[in-house]
PDB file of N, CA and C in Angstrom:
ATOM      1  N   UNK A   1      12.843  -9.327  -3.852  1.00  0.00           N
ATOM      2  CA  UNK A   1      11.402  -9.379  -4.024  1.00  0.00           C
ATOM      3  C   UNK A   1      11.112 -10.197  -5.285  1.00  0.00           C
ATOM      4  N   UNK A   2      10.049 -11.534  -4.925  1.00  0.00           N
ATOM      5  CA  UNK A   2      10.094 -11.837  -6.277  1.00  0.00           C
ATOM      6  C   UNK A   2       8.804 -10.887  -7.551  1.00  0.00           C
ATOM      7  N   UNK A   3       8.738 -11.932  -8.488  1.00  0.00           N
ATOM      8  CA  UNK A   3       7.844 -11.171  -9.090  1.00  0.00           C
ATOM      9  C   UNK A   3       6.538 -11.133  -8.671  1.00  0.00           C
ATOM     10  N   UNK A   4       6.008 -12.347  -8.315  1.00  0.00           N
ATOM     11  CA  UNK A   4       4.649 -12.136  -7.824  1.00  0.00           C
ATOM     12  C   UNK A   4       4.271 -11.043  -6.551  1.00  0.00           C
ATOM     13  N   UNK A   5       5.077 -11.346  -5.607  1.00  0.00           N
ATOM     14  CA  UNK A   5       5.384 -10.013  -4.619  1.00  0.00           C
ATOM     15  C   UNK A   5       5.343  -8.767  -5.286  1.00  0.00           C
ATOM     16  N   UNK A   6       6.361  -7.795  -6.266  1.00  0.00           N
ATOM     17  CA  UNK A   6       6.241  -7.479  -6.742  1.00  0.00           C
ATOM     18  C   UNK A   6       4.898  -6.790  -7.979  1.00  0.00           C
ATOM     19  N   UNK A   7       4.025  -7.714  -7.844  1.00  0.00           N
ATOM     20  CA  UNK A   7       2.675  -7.531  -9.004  1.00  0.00           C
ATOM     21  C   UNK A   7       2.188  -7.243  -8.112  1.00  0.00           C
ATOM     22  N   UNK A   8       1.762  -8.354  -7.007  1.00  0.00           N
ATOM     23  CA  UNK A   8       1.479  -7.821  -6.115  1.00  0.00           C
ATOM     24  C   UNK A   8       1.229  -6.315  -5.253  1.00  0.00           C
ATOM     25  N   UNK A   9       2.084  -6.152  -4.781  1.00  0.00           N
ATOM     26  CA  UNK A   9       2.565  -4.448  -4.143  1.00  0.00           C
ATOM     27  C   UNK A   9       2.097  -3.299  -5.360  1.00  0.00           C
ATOM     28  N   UNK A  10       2.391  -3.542  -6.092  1.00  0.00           N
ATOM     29  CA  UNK A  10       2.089  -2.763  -7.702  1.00  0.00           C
ATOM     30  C   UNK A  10       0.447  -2.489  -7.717  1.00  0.00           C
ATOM     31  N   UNK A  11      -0.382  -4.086  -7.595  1.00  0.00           N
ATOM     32  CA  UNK A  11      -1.853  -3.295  -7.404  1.00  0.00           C
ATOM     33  C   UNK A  11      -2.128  -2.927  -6.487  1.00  0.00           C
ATOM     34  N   UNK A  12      -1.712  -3.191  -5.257  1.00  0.00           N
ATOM     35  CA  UNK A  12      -1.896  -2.280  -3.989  1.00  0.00           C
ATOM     36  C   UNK A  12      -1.812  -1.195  -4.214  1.00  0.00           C
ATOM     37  N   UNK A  13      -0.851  -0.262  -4.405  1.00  0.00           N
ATOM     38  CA  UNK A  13      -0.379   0.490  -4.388  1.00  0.00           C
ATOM     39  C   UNK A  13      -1.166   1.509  -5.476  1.00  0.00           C
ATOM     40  N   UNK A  14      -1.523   0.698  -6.797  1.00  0.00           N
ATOM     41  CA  UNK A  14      -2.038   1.462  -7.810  1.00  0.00           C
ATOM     42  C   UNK A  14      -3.772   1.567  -6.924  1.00  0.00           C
ATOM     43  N   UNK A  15      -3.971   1.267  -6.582  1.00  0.00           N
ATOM     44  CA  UNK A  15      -5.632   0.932  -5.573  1.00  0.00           C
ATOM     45  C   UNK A  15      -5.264   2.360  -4.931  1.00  0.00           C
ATOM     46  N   UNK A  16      -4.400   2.638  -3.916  1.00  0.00           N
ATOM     47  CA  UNK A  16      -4.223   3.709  -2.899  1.00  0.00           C
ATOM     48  C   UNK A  16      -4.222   5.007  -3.871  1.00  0.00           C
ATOM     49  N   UNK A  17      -3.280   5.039  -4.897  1.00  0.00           N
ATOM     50  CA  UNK A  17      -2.666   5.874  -6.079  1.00  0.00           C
ATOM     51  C   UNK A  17      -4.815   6.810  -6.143  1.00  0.00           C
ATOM     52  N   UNK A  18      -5.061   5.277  -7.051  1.00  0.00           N
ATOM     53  CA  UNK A  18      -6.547   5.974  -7.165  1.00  0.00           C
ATOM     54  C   UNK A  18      -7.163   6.821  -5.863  1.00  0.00           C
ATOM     55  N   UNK A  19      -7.178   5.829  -4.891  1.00  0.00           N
ATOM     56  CA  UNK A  19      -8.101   6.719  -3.721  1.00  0.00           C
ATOM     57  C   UNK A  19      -7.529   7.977  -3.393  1.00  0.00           C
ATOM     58  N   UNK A  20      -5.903   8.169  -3.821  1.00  0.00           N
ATOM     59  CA  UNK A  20      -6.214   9.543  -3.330  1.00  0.00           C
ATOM     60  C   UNK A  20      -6.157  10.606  -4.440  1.00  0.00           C
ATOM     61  N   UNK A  21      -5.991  10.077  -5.725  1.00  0.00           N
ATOM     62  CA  UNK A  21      -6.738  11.094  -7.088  1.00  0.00           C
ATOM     63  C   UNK A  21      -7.997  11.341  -6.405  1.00  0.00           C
ATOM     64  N   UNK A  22      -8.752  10.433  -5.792  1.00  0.00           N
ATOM     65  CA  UNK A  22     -10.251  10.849  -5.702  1.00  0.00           C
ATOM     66  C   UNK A  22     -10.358  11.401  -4.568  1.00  0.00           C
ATOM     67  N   UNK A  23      -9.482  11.756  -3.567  1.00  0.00           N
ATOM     68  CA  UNK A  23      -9.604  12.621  -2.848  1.00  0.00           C
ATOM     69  C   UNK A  23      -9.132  13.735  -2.918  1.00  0.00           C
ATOM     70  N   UNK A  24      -8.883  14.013  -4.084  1.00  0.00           N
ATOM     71  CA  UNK A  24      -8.123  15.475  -4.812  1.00  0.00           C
ATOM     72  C   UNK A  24      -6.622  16.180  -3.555  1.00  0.00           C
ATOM     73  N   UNK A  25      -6.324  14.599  -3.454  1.00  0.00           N
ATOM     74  CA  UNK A  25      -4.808  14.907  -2.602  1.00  0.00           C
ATOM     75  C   UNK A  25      -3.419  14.780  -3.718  1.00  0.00           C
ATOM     76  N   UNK A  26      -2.493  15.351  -3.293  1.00  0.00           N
ATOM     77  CA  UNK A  26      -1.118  15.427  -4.177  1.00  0.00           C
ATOM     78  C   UNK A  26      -0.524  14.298  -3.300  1.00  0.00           C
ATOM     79  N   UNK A  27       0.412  13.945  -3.840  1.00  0.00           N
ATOM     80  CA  UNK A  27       1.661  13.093  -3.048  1.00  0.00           C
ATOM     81  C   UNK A  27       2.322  13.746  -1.750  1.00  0.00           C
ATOM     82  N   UNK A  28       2.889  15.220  -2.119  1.00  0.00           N
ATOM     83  CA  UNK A  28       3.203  15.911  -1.355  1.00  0.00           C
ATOM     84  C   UNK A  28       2.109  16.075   0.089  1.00  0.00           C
ATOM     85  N   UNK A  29       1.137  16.427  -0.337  1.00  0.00           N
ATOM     86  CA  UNK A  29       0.586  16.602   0.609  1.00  0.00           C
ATOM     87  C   UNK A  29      -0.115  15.539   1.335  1.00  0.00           C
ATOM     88  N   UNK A  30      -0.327  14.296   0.955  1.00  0.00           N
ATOM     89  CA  UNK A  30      -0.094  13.186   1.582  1.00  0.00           C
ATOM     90  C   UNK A  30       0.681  12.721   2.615  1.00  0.00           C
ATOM     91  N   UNK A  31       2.135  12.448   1.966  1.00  0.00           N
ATOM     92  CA  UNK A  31       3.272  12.909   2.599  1.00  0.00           C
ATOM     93  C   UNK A  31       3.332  13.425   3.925  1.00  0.00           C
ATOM     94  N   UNK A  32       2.961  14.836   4.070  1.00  0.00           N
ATOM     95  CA  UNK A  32       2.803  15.754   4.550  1.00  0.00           C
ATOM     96  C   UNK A  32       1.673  15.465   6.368  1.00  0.00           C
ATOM     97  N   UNK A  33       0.813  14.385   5.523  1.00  0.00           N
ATOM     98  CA  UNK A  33      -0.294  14.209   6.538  1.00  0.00           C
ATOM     99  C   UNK A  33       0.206  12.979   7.717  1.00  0.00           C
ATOM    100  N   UNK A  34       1.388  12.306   6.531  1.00  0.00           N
ATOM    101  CA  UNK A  34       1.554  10.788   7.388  1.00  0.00           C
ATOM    102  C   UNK A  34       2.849  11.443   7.899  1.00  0.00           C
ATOM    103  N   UNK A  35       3.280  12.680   8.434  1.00  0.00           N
ATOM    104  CA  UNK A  35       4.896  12.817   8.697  1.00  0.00           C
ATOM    105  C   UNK A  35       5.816  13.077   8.160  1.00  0.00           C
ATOM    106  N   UNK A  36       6.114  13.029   6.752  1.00  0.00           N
ATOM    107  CA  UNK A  36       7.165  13.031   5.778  1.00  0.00           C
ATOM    108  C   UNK A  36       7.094  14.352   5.002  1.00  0.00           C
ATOM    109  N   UNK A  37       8.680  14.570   4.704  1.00  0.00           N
ATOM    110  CA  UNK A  37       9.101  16.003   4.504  1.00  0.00           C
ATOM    111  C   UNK A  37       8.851  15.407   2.465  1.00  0.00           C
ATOM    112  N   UNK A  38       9.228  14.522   2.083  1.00  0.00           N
ATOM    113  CA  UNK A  38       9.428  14.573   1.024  1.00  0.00           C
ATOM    114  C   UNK A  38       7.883  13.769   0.442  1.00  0.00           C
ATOM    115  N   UNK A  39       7.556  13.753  -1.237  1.00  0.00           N
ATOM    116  CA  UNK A  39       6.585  13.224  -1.705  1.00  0.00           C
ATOM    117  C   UNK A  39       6.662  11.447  -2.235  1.00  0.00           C
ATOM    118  N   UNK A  40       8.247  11.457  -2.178  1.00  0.00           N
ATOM    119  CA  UNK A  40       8.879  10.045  -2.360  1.00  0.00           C
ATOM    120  C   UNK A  40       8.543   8.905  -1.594  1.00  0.00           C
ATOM    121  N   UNK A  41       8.567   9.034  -0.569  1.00  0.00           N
ATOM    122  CA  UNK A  41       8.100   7.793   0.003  1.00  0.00           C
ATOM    123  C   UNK A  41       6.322   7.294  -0.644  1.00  0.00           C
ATOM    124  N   UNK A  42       5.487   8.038  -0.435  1.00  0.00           N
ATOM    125  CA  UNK A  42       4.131   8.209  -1.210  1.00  0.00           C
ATOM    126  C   UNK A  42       4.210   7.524  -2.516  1.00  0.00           C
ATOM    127  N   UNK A  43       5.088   7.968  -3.373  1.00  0.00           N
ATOM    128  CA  UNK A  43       5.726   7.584  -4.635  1.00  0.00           C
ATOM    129  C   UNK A  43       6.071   6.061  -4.472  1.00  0.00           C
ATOM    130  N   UNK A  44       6.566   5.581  -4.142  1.00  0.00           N
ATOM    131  CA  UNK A  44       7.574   4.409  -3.576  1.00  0.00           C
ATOM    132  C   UNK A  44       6.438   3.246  -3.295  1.00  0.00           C
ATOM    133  N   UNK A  45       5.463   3.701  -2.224  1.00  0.00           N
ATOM    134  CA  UNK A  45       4.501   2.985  -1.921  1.00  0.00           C
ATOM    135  C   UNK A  45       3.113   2.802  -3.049  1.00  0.00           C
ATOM    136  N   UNK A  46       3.467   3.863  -3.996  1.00  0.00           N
ATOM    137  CA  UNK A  46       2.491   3.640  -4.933  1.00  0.00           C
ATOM    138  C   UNK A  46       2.384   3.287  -6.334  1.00  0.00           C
ATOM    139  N   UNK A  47       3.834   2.730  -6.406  1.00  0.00           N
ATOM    140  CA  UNK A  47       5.156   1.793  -7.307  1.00  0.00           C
ATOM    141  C   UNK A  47       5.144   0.766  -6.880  1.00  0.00           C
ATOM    142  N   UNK A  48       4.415   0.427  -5.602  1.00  0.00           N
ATOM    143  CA  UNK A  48       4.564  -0.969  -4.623  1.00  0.00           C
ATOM    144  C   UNK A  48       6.661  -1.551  -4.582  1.00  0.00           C
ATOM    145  N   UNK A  49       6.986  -0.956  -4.160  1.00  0.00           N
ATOM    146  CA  UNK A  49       8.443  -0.328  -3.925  1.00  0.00           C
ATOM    147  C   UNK A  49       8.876  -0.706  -2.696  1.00  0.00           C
ATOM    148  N   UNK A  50       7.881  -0.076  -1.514  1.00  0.00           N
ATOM    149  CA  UNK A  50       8.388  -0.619  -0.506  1.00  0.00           C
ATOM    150  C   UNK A  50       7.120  -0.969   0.420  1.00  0.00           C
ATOM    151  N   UNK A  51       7.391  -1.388   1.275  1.00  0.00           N
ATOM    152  CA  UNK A  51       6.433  -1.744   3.027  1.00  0.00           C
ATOM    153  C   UNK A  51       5.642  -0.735   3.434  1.00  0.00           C
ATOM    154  N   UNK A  52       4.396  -0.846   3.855  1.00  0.00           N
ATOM    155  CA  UNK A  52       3.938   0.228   4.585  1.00  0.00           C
ATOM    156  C   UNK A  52       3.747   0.066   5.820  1.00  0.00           C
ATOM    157  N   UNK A  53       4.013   1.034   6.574  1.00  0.00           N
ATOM    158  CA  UNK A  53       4.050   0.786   8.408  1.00  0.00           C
ATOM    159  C   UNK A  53       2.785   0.969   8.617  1.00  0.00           C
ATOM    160  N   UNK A  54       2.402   0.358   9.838  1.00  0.00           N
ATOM    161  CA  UNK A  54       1.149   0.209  10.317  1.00  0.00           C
ATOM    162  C   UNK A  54       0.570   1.838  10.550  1.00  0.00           C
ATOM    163  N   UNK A  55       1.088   2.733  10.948  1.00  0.00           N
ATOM    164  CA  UNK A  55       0.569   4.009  11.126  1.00  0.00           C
ATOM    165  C   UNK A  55       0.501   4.484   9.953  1.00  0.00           C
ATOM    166  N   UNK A  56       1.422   4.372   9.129  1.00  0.00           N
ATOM    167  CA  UNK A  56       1.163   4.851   7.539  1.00  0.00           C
ATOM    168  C   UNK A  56      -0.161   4.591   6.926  1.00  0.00           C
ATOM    169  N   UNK A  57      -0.655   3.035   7.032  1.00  0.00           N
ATOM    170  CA  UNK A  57      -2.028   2.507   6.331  1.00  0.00           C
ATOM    171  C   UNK A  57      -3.350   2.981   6.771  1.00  0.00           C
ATOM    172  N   UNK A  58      -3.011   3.014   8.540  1.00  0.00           N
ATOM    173  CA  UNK A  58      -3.769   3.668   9.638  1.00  0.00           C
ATOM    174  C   UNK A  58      -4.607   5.035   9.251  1.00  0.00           C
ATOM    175  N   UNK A  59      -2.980   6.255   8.568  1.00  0.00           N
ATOM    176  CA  UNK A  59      -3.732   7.371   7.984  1.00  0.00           C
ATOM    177  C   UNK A  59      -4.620   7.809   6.799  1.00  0.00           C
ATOM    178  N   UNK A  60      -3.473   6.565   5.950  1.00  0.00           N
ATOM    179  CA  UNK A  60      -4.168   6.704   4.508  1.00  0.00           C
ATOM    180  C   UNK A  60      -5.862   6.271   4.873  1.00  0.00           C
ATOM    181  N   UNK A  61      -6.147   5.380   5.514  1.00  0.00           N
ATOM    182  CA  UNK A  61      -7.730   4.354   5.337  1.00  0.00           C
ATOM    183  C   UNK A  61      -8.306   5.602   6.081  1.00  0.00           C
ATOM    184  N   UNK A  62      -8.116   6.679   6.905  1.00  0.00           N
ATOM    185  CA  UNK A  62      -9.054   7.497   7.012  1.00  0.00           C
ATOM    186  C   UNK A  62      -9.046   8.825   6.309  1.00  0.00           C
ATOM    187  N   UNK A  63      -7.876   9.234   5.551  1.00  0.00           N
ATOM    188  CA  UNK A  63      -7.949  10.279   4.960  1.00  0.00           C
ATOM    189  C   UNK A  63      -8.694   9.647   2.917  1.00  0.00           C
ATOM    190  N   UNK A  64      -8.578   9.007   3.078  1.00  0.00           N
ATOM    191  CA  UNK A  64      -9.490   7.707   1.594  1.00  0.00           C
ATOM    192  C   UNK A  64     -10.736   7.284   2.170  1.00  0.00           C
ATOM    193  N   UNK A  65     -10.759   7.889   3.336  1.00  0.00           N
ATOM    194  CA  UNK A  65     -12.504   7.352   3.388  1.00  0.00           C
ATOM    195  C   UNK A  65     -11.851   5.491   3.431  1.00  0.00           C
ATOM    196  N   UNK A  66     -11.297   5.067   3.917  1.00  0.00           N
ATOM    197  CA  UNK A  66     -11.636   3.387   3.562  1.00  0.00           C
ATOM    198  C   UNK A  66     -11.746   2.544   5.460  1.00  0.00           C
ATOM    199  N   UNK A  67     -12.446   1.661   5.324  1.00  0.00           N
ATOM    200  CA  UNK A  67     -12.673   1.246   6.951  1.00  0.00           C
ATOM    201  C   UNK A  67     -10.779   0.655   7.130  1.00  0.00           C
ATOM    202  N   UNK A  68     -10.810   1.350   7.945  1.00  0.00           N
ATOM    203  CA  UNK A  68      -9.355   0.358   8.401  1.00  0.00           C
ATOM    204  C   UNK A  68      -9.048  -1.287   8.306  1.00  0.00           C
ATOM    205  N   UNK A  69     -10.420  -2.074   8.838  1.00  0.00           N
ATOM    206  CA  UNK A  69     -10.070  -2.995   9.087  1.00  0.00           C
ATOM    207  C   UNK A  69      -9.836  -3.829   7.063  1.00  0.00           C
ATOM    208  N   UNK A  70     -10.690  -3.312   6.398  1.00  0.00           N
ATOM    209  CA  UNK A  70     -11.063  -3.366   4.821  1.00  0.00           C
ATOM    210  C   UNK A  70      -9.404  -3.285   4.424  1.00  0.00           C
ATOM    211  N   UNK A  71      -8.865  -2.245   4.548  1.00  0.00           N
ATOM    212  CA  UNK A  71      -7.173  -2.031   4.276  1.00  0.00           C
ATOM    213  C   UNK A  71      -6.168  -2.754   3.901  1.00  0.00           C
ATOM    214  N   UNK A  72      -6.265  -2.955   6.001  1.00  0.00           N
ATOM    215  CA  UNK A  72      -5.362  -3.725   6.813  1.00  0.00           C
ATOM    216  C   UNK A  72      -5.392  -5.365   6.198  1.00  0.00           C
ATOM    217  N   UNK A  73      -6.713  -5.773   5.789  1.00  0.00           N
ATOM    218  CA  UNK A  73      -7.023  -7.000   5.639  1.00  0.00           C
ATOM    219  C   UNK A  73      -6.479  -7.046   3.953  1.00  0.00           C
ATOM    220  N   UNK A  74      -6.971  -6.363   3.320  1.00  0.00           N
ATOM    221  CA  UNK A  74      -6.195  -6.180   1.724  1.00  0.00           C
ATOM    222  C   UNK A  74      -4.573  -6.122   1.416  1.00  0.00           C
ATOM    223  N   UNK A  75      -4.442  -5.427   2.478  1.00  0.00           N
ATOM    224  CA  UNK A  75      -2.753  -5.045   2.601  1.00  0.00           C
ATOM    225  C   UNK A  75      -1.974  -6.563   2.986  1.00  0.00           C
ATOM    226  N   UNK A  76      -2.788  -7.109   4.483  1.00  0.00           N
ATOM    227  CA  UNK A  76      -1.918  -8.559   4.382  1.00  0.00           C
ATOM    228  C   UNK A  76      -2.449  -9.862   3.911  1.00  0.00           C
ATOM    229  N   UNK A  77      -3.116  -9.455   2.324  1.00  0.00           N
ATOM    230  CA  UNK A  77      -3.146 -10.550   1.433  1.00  0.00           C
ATOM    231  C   UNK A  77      -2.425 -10.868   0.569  1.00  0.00           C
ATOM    232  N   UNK A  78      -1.436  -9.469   0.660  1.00  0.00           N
ATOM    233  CA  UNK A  78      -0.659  -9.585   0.126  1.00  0.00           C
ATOM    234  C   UNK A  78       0.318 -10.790   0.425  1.00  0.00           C
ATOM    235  N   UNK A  79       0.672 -10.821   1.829  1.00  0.00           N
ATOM    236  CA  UNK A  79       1.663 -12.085   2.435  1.00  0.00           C
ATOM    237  C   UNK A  79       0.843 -13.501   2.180  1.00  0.00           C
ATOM    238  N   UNK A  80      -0.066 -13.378   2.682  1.00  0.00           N
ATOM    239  CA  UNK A  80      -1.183 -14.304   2.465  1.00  0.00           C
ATOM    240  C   UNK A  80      -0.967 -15.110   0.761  1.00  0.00           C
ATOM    241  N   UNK A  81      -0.732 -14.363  -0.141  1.00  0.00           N
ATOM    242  CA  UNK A  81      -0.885 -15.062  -1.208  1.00  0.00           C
ATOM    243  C   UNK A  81       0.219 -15.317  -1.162  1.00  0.00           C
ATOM    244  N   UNK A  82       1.396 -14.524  -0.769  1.00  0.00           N
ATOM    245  CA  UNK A  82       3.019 -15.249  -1.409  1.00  0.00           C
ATOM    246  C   UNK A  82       3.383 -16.235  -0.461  1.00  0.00           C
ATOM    247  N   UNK A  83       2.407 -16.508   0.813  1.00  0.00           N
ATOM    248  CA  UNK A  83       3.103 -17.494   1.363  1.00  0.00           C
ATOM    249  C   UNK A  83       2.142 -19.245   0.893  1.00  0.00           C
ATOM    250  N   UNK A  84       0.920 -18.688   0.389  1.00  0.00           N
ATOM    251  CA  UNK A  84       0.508 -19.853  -0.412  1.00  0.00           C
ATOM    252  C   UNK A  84       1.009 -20.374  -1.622  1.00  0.00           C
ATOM    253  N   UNK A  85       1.815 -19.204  -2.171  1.00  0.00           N
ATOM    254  CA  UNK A  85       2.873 -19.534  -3.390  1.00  0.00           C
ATOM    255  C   UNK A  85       4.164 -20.486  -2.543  1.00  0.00           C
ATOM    256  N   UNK A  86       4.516 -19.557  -1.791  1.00  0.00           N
ATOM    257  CA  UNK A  86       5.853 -20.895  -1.402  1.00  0.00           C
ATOM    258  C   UNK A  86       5.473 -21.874  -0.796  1.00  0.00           C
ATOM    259  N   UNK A  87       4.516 -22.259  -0.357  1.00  0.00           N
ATOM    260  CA  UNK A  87       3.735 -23.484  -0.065  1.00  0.00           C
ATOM    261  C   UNK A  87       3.645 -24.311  -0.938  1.00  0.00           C
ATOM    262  N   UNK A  88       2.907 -23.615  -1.895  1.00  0.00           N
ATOM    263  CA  UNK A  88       2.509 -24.328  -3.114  1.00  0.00           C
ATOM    264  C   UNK A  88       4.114 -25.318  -3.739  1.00  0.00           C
ATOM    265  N   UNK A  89       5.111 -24.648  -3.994  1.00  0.00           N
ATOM    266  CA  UNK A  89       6.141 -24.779  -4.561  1.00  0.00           C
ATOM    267  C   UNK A  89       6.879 -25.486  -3.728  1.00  0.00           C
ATOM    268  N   UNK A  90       6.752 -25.475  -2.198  1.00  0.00           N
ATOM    269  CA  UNK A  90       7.769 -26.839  -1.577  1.00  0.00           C
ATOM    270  C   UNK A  90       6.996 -28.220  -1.310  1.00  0.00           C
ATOM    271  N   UNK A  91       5.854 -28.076  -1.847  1.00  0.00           N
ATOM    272  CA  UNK A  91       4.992 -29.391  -1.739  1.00  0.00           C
ATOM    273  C   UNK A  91       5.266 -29.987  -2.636  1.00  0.00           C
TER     274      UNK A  91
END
């Protein structure tokens, strides 16, 4: 992962982190809502650490109150910008 990827995923992730302080949810019980036994993965994704699966983003945007399509579209700007970076850089 480079770094911009990396910064990247990091404010994503810190964005979700907030929405669900403000939905007075724990990690665990997050977790809990998308399938998962442990609070780590939650963690992971909110470290921008790893990928989120399409059903994963699916739950979070309605348990955060956020429109799905608002998300989904934030989530793959992420690719969106790193592939205008390697663009940028083989031109």
């Amino acid at each position: 992962m480079c770094e911009l990827e990396k910064q990247l995923r990091q404010q994503f992730g810190m964005f979700l982190r907030e929405r669900r302080l403000k939905s007075n949810i724990t990690q665990k019980e997050m977790a809990e809502i998308c399938g998962y036994e442990s609070s780590q993965y939650i963690s992971n994704i909110e470290r921008g650490l790893c990928s989120i699966p399409p059903r994963v983003l699916a739950v979070m945007a309605t348990v955060y109150k956020i429109q799905p399509q608002k998300l989904a579209k934030q989530y793959n700007s992420i690719d969106l910008k790193l592939l205008e970076e390697r663009m940028l850089r083989s031109s």
